[in-house]
PDB file of N, CA and C in Angstrom:
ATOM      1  N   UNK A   1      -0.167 -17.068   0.346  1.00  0.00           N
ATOM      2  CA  UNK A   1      -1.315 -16.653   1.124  1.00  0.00           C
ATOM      3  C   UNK A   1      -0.841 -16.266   2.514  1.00  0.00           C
ATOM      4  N   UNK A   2      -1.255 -15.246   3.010  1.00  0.00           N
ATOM      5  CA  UNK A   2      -0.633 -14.986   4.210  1.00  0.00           C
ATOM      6  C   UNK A   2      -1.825 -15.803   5.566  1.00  0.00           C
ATOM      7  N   UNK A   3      -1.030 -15.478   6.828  1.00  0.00           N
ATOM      8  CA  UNK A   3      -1.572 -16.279   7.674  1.00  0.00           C
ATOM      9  C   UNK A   3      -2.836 -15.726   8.313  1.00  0.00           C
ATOM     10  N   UNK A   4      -3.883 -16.350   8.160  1.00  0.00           N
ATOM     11  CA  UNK A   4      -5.459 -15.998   8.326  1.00  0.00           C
ATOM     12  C   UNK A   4      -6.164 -16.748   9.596  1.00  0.00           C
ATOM     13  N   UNK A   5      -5.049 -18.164  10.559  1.00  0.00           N
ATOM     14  CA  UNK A   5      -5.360 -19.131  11.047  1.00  0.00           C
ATOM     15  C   UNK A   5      -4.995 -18.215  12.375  1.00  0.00           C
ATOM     16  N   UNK A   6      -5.913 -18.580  13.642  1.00  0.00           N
ATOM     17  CA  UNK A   6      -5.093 -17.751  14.722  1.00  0.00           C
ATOM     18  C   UNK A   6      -4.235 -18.620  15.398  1.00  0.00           C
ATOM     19  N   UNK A   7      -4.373 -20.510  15.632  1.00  0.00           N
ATOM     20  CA  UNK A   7      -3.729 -20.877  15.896  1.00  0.00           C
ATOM     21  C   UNK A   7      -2.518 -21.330  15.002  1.00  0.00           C
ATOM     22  N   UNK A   8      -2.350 -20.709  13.707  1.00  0.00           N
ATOM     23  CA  UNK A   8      -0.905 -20.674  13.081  1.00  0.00           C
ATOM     24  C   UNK A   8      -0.169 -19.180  13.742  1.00  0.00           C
ATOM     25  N   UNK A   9      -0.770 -18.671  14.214  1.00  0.00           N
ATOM     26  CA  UNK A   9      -0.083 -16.911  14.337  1.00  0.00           C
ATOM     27  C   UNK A   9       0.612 -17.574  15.392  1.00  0.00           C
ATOM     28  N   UNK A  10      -0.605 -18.147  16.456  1.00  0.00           N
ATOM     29  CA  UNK A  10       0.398 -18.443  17.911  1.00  0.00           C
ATOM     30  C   UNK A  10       1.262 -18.895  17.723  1.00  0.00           C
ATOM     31  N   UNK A  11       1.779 -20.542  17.091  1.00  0.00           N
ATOM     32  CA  UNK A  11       2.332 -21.215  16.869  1.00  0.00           C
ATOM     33  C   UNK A  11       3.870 -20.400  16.331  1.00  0.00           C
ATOM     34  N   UNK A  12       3.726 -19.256  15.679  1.00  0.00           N
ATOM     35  CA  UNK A  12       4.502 -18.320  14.663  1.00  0.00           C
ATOM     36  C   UNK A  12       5.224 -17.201  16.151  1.00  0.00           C
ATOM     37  N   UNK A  13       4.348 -17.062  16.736  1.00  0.00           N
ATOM     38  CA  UNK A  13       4.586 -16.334  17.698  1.00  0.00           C
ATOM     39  C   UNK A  13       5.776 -16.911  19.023  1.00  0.00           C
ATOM     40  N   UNK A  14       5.415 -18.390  19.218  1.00  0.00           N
ATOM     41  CA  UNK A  14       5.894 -19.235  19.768  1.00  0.00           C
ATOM     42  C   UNK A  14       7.095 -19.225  19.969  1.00  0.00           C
ATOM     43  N   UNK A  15       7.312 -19.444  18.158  1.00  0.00           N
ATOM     44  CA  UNK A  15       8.620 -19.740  17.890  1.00  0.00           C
ATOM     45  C   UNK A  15       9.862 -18.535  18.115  1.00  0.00           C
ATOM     46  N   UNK A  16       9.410 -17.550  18.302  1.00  0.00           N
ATOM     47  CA  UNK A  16      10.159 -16.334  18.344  1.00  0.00           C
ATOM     48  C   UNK A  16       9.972 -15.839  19.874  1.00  0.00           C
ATOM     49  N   UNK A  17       9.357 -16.550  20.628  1.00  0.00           N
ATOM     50  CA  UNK A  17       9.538 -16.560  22.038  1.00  0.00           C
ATOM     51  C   UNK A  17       7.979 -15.394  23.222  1.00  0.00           C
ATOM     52  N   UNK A  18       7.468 -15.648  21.855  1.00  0.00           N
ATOM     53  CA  UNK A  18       6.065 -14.858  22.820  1.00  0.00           C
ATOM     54  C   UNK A  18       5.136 -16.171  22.590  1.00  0.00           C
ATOM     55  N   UNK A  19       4.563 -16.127  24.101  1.00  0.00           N
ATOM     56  CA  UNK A  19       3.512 -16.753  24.411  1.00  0.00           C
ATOM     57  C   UNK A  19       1.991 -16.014  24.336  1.00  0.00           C
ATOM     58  N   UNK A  20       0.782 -16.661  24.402  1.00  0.00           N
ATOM     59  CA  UNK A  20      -0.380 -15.883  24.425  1.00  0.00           C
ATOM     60  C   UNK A  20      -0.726 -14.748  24.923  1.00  0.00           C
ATOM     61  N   UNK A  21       0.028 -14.687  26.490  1.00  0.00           N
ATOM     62  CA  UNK A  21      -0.583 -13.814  26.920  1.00  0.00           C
ATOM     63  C   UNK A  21       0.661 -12.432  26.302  1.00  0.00           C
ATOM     64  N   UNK A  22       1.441 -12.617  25.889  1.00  0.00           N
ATOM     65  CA  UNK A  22       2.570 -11.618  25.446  1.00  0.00           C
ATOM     66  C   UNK A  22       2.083 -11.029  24.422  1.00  0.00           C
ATOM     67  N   UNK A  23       1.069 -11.978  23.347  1.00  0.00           N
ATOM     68  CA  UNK A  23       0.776 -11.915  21.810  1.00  0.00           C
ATOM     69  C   UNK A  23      -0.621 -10.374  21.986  1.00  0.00           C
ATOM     70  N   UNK A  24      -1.161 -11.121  23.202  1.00  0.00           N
ATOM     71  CA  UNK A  24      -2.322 -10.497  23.567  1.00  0.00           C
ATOM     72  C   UNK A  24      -1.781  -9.165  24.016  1.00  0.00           C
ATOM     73  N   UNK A  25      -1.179  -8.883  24.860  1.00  0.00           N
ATOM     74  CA  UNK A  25      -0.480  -7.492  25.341  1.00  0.00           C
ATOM     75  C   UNK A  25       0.151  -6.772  24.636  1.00  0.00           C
ATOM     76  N   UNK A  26       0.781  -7.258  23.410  1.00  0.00           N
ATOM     77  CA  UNK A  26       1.722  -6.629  22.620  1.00  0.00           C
ATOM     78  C   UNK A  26       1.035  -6.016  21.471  1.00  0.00           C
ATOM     79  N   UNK A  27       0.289  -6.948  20.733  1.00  0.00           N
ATOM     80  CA  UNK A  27      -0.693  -6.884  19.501  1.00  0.00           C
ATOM     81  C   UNK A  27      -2.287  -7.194  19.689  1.00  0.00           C
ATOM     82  N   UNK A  28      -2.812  -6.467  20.596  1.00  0.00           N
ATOM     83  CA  UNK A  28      -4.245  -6.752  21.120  1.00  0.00           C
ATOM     84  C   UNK A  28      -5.357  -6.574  19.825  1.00  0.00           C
ATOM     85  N   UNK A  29      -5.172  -5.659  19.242  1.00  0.00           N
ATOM     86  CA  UNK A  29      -5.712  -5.764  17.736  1.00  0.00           C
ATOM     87  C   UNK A  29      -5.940  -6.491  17.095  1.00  0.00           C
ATOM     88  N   UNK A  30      -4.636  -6.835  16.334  1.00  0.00           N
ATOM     89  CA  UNK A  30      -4.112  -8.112  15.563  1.00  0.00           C
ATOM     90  C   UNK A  30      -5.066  -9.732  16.078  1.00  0.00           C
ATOM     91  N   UNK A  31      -4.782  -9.573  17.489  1.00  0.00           N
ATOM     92  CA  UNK A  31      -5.190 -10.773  17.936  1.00  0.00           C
ATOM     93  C   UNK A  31      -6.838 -10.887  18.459  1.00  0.00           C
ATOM     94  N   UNK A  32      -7.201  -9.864  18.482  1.00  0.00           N
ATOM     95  CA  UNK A  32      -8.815  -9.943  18.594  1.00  0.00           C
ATOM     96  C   UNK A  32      -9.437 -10.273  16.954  1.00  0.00           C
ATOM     97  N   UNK A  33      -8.330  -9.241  15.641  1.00  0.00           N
ATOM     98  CA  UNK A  33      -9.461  -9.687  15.158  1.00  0.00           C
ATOM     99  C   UNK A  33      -9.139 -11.087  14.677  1.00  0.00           C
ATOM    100  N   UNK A  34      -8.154 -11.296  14.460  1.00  0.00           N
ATOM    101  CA  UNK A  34      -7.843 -13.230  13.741  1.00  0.00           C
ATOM    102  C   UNK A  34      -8.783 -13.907  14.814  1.00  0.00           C
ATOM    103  N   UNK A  35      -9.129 -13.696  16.004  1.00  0.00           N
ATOM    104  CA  UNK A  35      -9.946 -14.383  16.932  1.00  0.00           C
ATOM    105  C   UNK A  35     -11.528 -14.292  16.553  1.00  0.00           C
ATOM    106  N   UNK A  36     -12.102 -13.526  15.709  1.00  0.00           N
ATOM    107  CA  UNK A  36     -13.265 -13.065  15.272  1.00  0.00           C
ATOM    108  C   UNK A  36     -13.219 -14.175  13.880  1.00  0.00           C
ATOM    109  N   UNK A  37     -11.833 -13.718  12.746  1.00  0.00           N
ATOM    110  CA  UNK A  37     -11.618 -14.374  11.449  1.00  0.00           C
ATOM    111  C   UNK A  37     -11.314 -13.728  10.612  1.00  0.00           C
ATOM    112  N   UNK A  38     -10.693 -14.480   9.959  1.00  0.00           N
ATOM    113  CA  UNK A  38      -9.851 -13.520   8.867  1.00  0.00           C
ATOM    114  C   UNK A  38      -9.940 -14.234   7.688  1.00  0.00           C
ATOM    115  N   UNK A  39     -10.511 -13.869   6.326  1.00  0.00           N
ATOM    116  CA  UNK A  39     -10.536 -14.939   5.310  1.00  0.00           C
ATOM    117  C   UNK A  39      -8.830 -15.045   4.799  1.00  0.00           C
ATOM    118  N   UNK A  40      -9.030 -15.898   4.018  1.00  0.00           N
ATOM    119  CA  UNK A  40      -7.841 -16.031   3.031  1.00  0.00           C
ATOM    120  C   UNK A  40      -7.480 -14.762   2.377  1.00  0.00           C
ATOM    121  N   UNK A  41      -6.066 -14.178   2.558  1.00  0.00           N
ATOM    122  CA  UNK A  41      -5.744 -13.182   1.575  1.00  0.00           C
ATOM    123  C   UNK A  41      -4.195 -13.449   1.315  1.00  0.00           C
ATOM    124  N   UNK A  42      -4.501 -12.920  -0.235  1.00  0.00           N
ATOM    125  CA  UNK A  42      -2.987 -12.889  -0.549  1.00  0.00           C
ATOM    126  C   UNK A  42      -2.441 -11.647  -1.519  1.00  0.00           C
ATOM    127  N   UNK A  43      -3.277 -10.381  -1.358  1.00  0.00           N
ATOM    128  CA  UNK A  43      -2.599  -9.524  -1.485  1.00  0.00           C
ATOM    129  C   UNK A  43      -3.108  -8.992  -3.108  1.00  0.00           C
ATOM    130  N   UNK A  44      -3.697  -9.798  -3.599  1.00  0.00           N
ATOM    131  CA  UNK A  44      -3.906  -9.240  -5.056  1.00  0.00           C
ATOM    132  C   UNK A  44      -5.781  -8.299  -5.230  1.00  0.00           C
ATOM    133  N   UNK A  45      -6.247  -8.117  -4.304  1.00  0.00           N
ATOM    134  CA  UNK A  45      -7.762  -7.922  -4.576  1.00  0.00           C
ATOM    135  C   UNK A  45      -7.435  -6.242  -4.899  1.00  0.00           C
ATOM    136  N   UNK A  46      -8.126  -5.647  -5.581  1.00  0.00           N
ATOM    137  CA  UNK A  46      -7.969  -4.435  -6.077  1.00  0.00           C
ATOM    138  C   UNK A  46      -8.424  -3.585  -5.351  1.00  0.00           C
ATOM    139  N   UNK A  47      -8.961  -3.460  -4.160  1.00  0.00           N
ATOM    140  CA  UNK A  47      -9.135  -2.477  -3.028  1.00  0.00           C
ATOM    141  C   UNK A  47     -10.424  -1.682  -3.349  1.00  0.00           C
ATOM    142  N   UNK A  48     -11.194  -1.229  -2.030  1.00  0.00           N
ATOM    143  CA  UNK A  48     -12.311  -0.390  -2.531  1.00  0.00           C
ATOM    144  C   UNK A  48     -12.191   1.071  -3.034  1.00  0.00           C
ATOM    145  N   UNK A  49     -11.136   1.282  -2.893  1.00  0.00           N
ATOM    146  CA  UNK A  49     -10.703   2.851  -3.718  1.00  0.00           C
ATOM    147  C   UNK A  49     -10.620   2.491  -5.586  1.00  0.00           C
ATOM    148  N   UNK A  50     -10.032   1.553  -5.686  1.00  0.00           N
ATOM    149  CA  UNK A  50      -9.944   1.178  -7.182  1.00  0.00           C
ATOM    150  C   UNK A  50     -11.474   0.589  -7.502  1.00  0.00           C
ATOM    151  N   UNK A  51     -11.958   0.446  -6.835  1.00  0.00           N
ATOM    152  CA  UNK A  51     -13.501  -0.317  -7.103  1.00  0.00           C
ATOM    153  C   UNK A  51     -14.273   0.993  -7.169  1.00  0.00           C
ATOM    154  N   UNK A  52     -14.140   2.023  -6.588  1.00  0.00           N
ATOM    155  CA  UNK A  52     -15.040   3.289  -6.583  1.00  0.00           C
ATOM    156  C   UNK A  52     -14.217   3.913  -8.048  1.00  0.00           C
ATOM    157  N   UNK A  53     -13.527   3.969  -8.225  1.00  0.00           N
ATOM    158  CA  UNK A  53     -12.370   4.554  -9.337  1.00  0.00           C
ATOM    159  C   UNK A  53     -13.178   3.893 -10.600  1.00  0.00           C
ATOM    160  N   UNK A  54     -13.517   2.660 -10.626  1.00  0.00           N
ATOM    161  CA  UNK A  54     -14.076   1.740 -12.214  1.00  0.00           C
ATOM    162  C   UNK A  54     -15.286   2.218 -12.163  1.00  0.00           C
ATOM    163  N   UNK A  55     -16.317   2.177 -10.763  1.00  0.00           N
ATOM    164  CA  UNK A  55     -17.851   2.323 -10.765  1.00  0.00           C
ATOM    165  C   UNK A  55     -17.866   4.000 -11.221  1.00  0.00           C
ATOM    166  N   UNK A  56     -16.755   4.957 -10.560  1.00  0.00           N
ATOM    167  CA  UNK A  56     -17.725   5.731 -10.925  1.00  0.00           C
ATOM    168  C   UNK A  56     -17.063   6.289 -12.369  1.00  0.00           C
ATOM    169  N   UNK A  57     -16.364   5.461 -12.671  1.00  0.00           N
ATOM    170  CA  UNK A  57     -16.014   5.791 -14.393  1.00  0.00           C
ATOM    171  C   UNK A  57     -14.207   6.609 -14.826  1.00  0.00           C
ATOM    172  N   UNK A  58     -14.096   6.849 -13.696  1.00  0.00           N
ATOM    173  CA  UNK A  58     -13.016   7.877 -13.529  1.00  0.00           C
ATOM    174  C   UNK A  58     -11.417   7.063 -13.961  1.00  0.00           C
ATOM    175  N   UNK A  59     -10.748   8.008 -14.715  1.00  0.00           N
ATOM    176  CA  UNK A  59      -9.371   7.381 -15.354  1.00  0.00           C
ATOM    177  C   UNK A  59      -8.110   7.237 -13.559  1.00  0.00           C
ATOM    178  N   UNK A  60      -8.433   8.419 -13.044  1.00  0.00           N
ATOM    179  CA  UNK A  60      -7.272   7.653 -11.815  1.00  0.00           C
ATOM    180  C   UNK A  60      -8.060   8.133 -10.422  1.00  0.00           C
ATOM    181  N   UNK A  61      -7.446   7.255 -10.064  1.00  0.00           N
ATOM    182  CA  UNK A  61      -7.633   6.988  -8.870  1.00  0.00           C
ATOM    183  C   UNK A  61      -7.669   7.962  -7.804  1.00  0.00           C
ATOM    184  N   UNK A  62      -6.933   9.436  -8.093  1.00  0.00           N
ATOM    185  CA  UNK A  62      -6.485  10.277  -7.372  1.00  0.00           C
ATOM    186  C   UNK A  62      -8.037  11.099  -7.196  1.00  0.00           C
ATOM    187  N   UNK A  63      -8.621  10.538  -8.539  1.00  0.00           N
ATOM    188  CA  UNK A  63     -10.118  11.522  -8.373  1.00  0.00           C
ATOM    189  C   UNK A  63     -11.186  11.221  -7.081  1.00  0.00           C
ATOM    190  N   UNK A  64     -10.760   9.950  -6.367  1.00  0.00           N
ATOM    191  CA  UNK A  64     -12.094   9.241  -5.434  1.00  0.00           C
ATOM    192  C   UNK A  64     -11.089   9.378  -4.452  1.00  0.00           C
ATOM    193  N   UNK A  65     -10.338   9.248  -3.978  1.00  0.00           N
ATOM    194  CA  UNK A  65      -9.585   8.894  -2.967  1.00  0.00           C
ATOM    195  C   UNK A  65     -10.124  10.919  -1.702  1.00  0.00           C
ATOM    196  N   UNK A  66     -10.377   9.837  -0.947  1.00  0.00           N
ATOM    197  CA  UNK A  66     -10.692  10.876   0.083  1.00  0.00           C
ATOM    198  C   UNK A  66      -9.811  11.584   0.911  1.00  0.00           C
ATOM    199  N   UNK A  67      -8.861  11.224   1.313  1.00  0.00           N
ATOM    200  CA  UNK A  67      -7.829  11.989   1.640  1.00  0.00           C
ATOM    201  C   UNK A  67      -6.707  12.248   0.610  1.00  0.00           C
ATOM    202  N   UNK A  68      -6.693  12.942  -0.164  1.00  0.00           N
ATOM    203  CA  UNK A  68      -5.460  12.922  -1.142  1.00  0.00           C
ATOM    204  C   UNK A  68      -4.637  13.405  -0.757  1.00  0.00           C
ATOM    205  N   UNK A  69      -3.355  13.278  -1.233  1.00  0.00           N
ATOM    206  CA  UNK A  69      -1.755  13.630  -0.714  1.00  0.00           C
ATOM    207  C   UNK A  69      -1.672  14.187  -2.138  1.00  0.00           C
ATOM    208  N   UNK A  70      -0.607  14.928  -1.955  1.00  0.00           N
ATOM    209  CA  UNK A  70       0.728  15.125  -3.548  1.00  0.00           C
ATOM    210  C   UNK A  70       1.636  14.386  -3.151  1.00  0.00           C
ATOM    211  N   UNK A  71       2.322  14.494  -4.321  1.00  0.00           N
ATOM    212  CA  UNK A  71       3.500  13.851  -5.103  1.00  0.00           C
ATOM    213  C   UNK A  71       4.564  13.597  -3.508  1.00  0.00           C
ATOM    214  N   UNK A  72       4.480  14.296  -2.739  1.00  0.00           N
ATOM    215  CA  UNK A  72       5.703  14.473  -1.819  1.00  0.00           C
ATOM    216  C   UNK A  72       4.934  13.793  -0.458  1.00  0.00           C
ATOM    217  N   UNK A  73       3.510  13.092  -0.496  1.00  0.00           N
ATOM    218  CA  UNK A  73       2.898  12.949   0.955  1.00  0.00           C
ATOM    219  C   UNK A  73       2.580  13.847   1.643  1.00  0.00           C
ATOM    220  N   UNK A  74       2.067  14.919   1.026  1.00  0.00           N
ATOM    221  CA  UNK A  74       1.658  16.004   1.734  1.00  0.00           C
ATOM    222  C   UNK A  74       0.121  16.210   1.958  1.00  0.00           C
ATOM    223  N   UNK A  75      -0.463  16.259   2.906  1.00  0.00           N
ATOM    224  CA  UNK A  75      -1.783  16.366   2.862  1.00  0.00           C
ATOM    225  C   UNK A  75      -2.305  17.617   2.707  1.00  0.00           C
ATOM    226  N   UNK A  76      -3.022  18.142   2.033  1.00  0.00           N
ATOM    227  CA  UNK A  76      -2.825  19.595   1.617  1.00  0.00           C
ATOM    228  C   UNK A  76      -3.801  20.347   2.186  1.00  0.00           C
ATOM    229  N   UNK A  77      -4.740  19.858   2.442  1.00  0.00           N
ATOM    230  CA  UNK A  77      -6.600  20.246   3.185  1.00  0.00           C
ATOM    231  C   UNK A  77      -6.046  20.501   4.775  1.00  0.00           C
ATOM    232  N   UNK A  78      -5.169  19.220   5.379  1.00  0.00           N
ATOM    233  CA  UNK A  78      -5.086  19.102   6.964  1.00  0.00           C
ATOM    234  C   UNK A  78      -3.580  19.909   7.119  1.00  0.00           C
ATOM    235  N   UNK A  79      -3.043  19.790   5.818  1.00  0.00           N
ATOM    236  CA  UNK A  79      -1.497  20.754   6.334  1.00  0.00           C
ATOM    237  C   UNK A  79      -0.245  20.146   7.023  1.00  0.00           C
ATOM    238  N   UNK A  80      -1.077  18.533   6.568  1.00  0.00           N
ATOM    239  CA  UNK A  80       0.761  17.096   7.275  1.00  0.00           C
ATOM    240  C   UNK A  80       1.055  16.608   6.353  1.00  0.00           C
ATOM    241  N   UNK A  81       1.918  16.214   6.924  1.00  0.00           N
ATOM    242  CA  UNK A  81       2.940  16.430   7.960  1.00  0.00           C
ATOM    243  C   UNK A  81       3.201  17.599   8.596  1.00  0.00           C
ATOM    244  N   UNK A  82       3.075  18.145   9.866  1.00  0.00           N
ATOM    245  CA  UNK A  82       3.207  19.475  10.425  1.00  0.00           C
ATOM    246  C   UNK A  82       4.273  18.661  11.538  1.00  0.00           C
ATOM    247  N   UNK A  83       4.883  20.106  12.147  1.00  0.00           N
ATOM    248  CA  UNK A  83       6.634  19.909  13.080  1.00  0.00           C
ATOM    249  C   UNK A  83       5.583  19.597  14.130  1.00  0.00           C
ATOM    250  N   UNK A  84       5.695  18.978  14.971  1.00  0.00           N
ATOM    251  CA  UNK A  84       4.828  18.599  16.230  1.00  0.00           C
ATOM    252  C   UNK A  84       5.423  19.452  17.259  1.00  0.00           C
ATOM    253  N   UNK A  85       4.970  19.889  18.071  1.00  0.00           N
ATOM    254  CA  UNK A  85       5.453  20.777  19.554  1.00  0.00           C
ATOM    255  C   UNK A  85       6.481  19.860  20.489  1.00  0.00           C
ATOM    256  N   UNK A  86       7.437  20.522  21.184  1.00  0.00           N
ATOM    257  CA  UNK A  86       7.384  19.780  22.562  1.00  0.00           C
ATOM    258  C   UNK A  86       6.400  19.142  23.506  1.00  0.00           C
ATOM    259  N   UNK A  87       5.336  20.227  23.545  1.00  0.00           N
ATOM    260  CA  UNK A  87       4.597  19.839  24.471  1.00  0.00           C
ATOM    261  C   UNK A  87       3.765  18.336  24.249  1.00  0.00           C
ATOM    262  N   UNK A  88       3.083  18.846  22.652  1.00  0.00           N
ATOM    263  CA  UNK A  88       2.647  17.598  22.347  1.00  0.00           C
ATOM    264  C   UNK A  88       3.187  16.003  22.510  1.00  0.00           C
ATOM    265  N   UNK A  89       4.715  16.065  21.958  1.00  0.00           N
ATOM    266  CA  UNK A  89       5.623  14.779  22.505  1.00  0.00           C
ATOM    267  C   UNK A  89       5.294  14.883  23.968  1.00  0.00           C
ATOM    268  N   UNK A  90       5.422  15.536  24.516  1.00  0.00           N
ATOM    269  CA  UNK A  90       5.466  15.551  26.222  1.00  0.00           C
ATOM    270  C   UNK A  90       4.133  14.691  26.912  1.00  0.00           C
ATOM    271  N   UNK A  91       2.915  15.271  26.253  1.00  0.00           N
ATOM    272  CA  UNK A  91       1.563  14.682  26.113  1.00  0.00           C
ATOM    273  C   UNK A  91       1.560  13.183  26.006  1.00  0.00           C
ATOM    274  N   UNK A  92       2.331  12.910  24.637  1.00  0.00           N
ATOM    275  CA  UNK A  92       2.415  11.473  24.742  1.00  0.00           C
ATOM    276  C   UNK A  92       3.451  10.534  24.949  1.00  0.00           C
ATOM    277  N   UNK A  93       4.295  10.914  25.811  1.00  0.00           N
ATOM    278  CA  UNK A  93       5.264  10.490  26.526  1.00  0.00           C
ATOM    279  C   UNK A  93       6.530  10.033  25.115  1.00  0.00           C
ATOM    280  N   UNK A  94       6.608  10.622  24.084  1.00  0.00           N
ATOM    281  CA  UNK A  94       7.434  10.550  22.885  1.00  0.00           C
ATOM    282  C   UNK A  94       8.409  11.663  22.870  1.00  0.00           C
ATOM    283  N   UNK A  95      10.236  10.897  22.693  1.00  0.00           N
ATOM    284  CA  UNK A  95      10.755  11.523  22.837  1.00  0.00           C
ATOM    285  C   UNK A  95      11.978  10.626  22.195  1.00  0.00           C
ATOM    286  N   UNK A  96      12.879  12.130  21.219  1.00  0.00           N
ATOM    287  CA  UNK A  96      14.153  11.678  20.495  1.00  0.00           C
ATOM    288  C   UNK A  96      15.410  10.863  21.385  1.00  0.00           C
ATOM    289  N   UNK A  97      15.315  10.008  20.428  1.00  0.00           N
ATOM    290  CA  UNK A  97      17.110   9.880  21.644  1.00  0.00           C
ATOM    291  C   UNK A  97      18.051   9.916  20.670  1.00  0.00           C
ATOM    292  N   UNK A  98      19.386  10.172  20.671  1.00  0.00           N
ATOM    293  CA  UNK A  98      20.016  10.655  19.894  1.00  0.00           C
ATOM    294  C   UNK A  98      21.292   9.660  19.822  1.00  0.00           C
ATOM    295  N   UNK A  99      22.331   8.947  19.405  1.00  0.00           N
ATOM    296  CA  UNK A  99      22.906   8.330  19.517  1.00  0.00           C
ATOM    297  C   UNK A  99      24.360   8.843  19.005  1.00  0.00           C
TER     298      UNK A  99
END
């Protein structure tokens, strides 16, 4: 079962040398929502794409799924993976380093 407790995350967090307010700055997401609650999960529930896939009768899955990809991860409607610009990296301060 993975960890659903927020004071096991801290505790987890601890140990690897971040404190609260680090946990909070780093993973503000993460840590708002375990702060809200998180049930028990461990990874086996069949997802609401496979749940729309049985209800509405359909043999795969590829038929409900709203964004579909091919075989290669290609999104074929939006056209991505597309080469991103310079400028755009520039926009968001993202940039290669080369080693």
């Amino acid at each position: 079962v993975r960890n659903h407790d927020p004071e096991i995350m801290e505790k987890a967090f601890e140990l690897v040398g971040l404190g609260e307010a680090d946990v909070k700055a780093r993973f503000p997401a993460m840590y708002s929502a375990f702060c809200y609650g998180a049930p028990p999960h461990a990874g086996i529930a069949p997802g609401v794409d496979r749940m729309v896939m049985l209800l509405a009768g359909e043999d795969s899955i590829r038929e409900i799924i709203p964004f579909p990809m091919n075989k290669s991860a290609q999104d074929l409607m939006m056209g991505a993976p597309s080469q991103v610009s310079q400028q755009q990296m520039d926009e968001l301060g993202i940039r290669f380093v080369t080693e």
